[in-house]
N, C-alpha and C. Protein backbone atom coordinates (compact mmCIF):
# COMPACT_ATOMS: atom_id res chain seq x y z
N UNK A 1 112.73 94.17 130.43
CA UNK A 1 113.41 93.09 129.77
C UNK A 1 114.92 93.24 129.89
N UNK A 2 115.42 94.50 130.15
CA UNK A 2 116.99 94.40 129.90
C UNK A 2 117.43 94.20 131.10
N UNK A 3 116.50 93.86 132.29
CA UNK A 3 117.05 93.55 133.17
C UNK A 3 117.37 92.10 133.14
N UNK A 4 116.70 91.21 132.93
CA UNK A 4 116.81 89.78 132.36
C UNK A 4 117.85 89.49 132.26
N UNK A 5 118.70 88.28 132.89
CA UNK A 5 119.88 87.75 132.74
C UNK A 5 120.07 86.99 131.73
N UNK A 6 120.82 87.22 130.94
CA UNK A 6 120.81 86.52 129.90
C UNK A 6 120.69 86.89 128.51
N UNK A 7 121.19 86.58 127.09
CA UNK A 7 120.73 87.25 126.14
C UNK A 7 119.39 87.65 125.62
N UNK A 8 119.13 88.27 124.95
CA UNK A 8 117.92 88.41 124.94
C UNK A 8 117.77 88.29 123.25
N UNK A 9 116.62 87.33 122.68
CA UNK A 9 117.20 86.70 121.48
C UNK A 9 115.74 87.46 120.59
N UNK A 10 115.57 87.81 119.48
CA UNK A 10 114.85 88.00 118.47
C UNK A 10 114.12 86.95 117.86
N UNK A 11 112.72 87.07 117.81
CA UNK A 11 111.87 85.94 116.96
C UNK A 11 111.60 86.19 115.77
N UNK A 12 112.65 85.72 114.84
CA UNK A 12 112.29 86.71 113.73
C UNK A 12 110.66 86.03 112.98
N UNK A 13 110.24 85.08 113.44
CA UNK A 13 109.22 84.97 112.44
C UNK A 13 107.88 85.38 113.35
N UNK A 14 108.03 86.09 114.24
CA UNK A 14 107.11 86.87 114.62
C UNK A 14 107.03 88.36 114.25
N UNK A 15 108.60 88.73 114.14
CA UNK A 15 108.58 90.18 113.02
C UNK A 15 108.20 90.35 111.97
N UNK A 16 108.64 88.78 111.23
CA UNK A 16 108.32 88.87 109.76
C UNK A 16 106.63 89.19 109.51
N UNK A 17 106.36 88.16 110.68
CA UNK A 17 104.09 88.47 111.01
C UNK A 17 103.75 89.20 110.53
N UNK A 18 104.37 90.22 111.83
CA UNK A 18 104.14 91.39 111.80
C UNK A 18 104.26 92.15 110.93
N UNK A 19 105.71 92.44 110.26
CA UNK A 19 105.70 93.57 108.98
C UNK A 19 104.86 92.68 108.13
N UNK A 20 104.65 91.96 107.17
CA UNK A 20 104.75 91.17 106.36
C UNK A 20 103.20 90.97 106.00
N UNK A 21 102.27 90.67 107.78
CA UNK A 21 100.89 90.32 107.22
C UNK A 21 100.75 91.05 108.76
N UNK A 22 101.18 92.04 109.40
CA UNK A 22 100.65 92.99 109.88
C UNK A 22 99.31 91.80 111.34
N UNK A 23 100.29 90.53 111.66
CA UNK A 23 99.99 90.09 112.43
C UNK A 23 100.06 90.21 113.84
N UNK A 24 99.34 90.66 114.89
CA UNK A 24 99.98 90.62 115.91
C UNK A 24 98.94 89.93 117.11
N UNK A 25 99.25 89.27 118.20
CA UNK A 25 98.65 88.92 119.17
C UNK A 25 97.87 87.24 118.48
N UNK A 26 98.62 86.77 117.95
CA UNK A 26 97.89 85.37 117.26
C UNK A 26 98.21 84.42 117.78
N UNK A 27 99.36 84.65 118.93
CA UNK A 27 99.45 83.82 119.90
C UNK A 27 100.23 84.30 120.99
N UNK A 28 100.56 83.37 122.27
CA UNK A 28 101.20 84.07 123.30
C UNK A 28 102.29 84.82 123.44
N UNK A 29 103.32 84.23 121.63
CA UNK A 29 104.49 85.07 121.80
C UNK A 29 104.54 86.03 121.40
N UNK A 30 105.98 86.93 121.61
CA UNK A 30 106.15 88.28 121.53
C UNK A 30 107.20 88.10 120.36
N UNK A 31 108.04 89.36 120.22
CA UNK A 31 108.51 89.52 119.22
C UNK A 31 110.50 89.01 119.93
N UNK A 32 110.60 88.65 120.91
CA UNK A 32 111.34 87.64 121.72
C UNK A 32 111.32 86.34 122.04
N UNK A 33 112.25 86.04 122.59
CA UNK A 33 112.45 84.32 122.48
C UNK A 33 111.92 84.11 124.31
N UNK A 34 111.31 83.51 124.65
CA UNK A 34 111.13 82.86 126.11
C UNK A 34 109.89 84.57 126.60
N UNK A 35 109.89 85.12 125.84
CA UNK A 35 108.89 86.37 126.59
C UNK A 35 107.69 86.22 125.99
N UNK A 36 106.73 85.90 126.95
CA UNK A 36 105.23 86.01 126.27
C UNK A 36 104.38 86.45 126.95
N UNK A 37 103.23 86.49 126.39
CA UNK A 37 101.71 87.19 127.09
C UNK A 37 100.97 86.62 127.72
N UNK A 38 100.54 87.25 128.59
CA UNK A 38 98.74 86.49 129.24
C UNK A 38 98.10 86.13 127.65
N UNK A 39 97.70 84.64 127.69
CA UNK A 39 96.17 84.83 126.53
C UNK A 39 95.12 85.54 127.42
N UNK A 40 94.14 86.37 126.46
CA UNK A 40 93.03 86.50 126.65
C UNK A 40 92.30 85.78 127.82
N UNK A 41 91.65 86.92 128.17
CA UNK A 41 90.89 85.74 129.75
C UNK A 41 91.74 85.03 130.78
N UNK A 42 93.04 85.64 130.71
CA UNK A 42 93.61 84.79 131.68
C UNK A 42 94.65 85.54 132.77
N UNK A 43 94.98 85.35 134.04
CA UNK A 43 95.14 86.02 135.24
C UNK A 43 96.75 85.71 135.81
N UNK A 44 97.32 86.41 136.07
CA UNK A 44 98.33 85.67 136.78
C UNK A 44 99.00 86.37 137.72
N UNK A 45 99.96 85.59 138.51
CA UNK A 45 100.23 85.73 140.00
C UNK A 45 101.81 85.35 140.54
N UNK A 46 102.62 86.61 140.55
CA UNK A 46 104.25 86.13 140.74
C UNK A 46 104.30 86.66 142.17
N UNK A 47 105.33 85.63 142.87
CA UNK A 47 105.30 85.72 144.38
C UNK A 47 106.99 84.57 144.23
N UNK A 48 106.95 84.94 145.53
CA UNK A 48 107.85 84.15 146.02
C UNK A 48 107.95 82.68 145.68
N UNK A 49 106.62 82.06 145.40
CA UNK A 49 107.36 80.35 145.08
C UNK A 49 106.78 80.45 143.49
N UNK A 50 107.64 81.55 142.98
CA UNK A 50 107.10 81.72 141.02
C UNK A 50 106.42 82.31 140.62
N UNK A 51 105.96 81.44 139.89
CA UNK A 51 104.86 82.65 138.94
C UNK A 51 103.90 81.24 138.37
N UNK A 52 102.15 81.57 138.41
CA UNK A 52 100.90 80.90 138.72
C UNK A 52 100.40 81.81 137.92
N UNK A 53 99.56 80.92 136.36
CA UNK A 53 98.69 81.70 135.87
C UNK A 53 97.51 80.56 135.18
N UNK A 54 96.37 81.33 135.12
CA UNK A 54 95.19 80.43 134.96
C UNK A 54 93.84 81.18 133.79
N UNK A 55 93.14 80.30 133.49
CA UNK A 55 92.24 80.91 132.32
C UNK A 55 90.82 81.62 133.43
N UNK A 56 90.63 82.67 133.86
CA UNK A 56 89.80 82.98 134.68
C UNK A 56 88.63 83.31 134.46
N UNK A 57 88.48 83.12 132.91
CA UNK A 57 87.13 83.23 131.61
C UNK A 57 87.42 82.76 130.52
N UNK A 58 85.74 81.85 129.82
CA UNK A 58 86.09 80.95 129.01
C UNK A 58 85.01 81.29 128.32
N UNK A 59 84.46 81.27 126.89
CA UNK A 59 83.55 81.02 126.02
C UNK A 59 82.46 79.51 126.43
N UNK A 60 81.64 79.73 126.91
CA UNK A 60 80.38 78.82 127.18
C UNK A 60 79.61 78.63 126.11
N UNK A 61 80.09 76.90 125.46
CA UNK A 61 79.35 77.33 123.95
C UNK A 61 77.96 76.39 124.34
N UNK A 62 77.89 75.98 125.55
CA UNK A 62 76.21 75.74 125.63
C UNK A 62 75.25 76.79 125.94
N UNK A 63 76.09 77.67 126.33
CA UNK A 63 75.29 79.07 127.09
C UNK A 63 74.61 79.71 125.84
N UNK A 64 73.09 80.07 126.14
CA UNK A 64 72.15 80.35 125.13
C UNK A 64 71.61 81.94 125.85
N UNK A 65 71.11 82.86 124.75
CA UNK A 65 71.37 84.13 124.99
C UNK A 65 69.92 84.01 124.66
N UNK A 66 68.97 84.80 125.94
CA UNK A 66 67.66 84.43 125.79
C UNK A 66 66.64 86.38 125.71
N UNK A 67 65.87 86.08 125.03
CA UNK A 67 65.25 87.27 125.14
C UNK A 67 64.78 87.64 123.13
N UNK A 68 64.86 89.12 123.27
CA UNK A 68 64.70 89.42 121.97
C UNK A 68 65.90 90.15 121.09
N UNK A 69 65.68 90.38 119.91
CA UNK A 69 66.78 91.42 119.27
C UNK A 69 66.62 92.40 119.65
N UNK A 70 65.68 93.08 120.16
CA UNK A 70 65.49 94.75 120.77
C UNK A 70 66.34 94.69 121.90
N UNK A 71 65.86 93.42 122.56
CA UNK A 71 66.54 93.75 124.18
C UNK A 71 67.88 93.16 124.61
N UNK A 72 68.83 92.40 123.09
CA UNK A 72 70.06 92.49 122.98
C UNK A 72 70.48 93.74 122.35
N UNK A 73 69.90 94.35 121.79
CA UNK A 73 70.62 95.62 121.14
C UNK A 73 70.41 96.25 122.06
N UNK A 74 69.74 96.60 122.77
CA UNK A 74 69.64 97.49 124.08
C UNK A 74 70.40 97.20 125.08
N UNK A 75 70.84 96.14 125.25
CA UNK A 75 71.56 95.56 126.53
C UNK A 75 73.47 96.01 126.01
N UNK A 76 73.48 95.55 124.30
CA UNK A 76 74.54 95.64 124.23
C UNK A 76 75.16 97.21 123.68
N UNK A 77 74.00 98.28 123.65
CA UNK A 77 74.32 99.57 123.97
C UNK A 77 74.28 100.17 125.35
N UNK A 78 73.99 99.59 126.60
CA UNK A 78 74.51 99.81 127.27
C UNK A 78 76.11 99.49 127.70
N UNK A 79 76.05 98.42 127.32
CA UNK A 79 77.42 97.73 127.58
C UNK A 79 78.75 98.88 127.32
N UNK A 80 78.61 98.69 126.14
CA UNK A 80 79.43 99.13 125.21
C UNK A 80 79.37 101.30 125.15
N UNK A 81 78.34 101.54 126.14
CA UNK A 81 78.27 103.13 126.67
C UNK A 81 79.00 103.07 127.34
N UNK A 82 78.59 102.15 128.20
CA UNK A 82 79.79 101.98 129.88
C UNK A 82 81.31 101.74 129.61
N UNK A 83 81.52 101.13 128.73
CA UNK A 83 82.52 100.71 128.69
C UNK A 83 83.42 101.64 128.24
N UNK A 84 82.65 102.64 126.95
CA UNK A 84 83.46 103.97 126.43
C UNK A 84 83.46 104.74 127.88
N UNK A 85 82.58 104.91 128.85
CA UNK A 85 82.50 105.75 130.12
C UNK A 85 83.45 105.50 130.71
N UNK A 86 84.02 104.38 131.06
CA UNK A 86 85.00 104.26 131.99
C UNK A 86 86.28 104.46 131.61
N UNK A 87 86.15 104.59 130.06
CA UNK A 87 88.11 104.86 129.90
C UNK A 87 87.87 106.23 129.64
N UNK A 88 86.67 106.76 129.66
CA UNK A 88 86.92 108.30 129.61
C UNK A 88 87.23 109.55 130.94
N UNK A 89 87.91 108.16 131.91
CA UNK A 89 87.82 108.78 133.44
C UNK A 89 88.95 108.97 133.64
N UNK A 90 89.94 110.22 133.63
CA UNK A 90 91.35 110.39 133.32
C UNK A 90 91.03 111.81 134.11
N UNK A 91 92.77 112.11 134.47
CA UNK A 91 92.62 113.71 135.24
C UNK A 91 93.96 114.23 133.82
N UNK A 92 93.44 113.73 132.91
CA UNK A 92 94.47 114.31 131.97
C UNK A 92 92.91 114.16 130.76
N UNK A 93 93.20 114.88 129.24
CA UNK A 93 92.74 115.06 128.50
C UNK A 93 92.37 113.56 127.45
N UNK A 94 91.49 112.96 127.42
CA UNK A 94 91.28 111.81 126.38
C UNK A 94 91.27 112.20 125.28
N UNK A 95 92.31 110.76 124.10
CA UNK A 95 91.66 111.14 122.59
C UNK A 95 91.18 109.40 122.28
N UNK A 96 91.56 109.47 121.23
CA UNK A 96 91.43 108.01 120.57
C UNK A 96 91.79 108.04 119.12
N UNK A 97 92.10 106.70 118.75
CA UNK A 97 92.89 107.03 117.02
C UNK A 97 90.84 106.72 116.32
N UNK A 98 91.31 107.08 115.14
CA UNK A 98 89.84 107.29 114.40
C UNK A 98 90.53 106.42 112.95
N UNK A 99 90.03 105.90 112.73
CA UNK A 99 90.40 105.24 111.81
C UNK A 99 89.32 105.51 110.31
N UNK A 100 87.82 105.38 110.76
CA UNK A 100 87.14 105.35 110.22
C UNK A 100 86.08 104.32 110.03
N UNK A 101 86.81 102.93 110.87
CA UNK A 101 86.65 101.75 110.75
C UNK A 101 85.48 101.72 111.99
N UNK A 102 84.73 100.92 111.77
CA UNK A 102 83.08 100.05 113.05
C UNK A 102 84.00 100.61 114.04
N UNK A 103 84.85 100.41 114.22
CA UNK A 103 85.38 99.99 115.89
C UNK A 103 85.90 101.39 116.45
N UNK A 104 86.75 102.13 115.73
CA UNK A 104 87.43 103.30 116.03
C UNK A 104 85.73 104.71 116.23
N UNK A 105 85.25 104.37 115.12
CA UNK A 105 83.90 105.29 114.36
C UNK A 105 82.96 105.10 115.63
N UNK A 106 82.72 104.14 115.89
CA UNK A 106 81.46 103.63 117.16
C UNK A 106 82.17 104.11 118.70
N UNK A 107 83.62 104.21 119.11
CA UNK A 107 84.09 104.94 119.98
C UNK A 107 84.01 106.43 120.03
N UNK A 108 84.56 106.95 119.13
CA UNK A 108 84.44 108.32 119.13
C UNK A 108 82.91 109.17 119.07
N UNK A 109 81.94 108.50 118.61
CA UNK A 109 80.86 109.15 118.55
C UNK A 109 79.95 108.55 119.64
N UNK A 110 80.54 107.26 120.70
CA UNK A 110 79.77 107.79 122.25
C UNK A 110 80.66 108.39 122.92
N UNK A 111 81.97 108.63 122.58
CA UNK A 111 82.37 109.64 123.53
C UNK A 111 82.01 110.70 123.55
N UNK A 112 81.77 110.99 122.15
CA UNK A 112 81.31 112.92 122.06
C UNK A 112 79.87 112.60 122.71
N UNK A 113 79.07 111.59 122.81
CA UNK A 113 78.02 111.92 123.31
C UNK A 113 77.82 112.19 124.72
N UNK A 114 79.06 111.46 125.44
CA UNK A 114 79.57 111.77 126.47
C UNK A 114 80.12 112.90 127.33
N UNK A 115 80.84 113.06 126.42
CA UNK A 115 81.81 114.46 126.81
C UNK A 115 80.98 115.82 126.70
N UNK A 116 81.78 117.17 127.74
CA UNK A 116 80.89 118.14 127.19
C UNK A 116 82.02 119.39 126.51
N UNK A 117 82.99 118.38 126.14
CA UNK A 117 83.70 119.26 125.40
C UNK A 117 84.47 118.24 124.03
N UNK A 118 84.53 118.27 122.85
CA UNK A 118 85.34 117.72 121.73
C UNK A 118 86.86 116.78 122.60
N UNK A 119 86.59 115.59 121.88
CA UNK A 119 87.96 114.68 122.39
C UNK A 119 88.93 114.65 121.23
N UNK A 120 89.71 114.44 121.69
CA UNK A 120 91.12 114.82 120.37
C UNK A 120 90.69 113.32 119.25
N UNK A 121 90.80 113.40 118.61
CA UNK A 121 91.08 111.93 117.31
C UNK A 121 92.03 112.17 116.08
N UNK A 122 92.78 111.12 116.27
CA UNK A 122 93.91 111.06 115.55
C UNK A 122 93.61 109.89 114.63
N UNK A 123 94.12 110.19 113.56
CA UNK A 123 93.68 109.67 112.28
C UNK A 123 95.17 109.61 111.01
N UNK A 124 95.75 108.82 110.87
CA UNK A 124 96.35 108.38 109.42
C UNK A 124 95.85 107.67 108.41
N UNK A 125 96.07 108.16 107.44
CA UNK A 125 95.36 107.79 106.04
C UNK A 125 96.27 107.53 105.12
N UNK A 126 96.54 106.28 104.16
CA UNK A 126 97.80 106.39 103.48
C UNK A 126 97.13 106.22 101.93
N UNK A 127 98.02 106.96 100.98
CA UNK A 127 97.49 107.28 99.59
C UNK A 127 97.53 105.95 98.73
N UNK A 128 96.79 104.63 99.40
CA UNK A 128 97.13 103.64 98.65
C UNK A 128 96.23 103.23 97.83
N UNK A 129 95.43 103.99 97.46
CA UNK A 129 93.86 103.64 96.25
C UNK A 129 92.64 103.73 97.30
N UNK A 130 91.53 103.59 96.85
CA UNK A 130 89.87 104.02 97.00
C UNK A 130 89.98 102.58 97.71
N UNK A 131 90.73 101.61 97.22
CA UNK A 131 89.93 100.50 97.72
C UNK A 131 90.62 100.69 99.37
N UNK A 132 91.66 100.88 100.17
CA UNK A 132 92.57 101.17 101.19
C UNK A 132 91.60 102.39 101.80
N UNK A 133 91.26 103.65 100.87
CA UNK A 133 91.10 104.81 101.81
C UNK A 133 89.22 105.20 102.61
N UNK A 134 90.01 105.00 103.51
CA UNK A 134 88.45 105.24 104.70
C UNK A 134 88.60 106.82 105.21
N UNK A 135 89.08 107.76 104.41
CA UNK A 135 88.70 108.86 104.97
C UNK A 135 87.22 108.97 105.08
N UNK A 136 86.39 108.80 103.85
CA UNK A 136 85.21 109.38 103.78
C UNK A 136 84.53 109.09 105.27
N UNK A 137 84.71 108.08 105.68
CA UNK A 137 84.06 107.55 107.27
C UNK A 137 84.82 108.18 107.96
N UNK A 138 85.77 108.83 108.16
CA UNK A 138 86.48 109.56 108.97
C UNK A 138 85.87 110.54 108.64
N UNK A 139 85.41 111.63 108.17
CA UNK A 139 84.92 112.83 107.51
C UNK A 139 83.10 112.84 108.49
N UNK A 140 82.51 111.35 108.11
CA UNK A 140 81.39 111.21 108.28
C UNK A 140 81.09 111.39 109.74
N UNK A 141 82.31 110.98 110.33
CA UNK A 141 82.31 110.54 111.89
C UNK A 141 82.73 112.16 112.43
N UNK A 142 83.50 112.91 111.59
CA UNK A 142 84.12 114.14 112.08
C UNK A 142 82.81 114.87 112.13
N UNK A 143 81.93 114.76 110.98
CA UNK A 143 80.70 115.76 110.91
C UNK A 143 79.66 115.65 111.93
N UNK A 144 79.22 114.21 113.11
CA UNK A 144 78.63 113.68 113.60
C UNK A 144 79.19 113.87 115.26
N UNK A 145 80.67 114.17 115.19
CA UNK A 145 80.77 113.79 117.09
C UNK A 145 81.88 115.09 116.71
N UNK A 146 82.24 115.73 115.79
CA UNK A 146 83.29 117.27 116.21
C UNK A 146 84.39 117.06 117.00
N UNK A 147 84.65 116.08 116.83
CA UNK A 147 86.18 116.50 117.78
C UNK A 147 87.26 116.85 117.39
N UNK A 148 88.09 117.10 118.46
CA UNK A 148 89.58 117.95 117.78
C UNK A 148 90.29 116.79 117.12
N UNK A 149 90.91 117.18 116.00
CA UNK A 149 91.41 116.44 114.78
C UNK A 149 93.02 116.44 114.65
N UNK A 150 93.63 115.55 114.54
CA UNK A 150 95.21 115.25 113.88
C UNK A 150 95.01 114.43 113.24
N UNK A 151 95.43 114.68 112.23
CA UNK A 151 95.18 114.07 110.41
C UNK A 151 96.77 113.69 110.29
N UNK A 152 97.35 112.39 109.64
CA UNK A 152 98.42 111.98 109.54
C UNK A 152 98.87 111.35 107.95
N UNK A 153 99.45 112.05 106.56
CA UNK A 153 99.24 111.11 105.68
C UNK A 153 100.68 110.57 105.60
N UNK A 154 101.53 109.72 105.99
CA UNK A 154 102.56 109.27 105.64
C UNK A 154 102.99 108.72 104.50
N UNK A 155 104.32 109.06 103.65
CA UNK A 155 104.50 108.90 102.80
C UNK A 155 106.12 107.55 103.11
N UNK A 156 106.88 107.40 101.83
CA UNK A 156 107.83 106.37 102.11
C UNK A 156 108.59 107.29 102.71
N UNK A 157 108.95 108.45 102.51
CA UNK A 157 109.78 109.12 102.86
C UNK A 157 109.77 109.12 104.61
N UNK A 158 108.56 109.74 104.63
CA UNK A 158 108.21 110.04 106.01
C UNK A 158 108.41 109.02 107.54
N UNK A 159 107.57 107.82 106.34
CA UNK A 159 107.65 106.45 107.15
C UNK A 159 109.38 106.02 107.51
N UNK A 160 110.46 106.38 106.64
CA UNK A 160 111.74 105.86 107.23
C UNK A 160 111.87 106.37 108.07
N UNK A 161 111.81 107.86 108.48
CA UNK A 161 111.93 108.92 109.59
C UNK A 161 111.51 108.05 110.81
N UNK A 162 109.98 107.79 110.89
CA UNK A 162 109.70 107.31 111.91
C UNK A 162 110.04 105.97 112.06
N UNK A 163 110.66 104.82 111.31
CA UNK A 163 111.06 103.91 111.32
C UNK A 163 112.37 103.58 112.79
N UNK A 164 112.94 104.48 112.28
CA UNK A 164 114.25 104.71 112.73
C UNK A 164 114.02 104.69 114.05
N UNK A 165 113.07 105.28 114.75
CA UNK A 165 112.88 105.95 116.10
C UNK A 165 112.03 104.73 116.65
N UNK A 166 111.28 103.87 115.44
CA UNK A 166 110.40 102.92 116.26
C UNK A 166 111.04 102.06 117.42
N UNK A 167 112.22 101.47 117.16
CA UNK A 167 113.41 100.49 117.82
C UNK A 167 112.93 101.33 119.59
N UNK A 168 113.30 102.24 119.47
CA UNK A 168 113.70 103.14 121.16
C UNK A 168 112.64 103.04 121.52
N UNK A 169 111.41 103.11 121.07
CA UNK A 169 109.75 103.59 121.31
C UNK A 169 109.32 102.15 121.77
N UNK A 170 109.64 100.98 121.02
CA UNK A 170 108.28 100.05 121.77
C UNK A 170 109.61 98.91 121.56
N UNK A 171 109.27 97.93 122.62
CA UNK A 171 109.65 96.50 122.57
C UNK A 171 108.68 95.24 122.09
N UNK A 172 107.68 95.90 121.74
CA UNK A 172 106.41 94.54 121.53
C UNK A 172 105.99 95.02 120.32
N UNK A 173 105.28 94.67 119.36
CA UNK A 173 104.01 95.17 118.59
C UNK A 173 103.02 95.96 119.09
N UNK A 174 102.32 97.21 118.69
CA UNK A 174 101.94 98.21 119.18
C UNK A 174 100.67 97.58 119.46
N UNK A 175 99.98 96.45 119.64
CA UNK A 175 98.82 95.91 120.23
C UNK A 175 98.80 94.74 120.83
N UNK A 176 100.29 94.72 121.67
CA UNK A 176 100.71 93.16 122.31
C UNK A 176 100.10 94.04 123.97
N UNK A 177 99.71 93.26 124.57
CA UNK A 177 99.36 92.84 125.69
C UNK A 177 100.74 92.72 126.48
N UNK A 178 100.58 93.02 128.36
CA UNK A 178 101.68 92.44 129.00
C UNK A 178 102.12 91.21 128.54
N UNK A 179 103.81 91.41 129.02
CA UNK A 179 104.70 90.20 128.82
C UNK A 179 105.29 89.61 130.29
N UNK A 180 105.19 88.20 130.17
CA UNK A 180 106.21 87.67 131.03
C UNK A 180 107.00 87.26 130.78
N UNK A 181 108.59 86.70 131.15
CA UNK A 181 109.41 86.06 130.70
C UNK A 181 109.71 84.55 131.07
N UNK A 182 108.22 83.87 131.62
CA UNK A 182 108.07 82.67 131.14
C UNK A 182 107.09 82.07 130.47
N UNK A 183 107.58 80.80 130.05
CA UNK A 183 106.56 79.62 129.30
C UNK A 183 106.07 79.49 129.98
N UNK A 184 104.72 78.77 129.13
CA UNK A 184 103.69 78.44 129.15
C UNK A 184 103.77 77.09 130.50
């Protein structure tokens, strides 16, 4: 981006999203003015006469999903094996954050089923009441797939520390997708 001619302008009501209701990716823009994302499902192509982008997958809402519940749950544990398989193909060491949550919890325990050694999982937990804290599923998931552990509890204090440093570290929201620097 700092190569970009031109100023480069702040959206503040995409920051506000973000801190505020912890929004991110709800639409194509970024946390900049004229810089945005591929949506979902969609492909694109910069060359010499511009830049060409298109929806290259779409939701088929006549498309009917035929068979039984056994042999969608079976189909969609394969899926979803393969899919942990292939990001576990690195010539460097894999982890993954653990949250505790369906999504983080259901990764880490086919990877360990995968792996033949413990994958790192990183985990923050913040002291904000029973109703906020998912350690216990973090605990549950630690007892079930063993992997190597970094435990994170941030406090206000702590959080300014890393505040400070966030600016240098990322230009997007930490779950934005590539950017281009044109419209739609």
């Amino acid at each position: 981006m700092l190569t970009q001619p031109g100023p480069i302008r702040v959206r503040a009501d995409a920051v506000i999203d973000f801190i505020a209701l912890d929004w991110v990716d709800h639409e194509t823009g970024t946390f900049f003015e004229d810089v945005h994302q591929l949506p979902p499902g969609h492909a694109m192509i910069v060359g010499e006469n511009g830049l060409k982008w298109w929806a290259w997958w779409t939701l088929d809402p006549s498309a009917h999903a035929t068979g039984t519940m056994d042999e969608w749950a079976e189909e969609y544990a394969r899926l979803f094996t393969d899919a942990v398989k292939l990001r576990l193909r690195a010539d460097v060491e894999v982890g993954s954050c653990l949250s505790g949550g369906i999504d983080s919890s259901s990764v880490v325990c086919t990877a360990a089923q995968l792996l033949d050694h413990p994958m790192h999982a990183f985990t923050c937990a913040y002291d904000e009441g029973a109703a906020y804290d998912e350690r216990a599923y973090v605990r549950a998931v630690i007892e079930k797939s063993a992997p190597s552990r970094t435990s994170s509890s941030p406090t206000a204090a702590t959080s300014g520390r890393c505040s400070t440093a966030s600016p240098r570290c990322r230009t997007s929201p930490p779950r934005a997708r590539a950017s281009t620097r044109s419209g739609r």
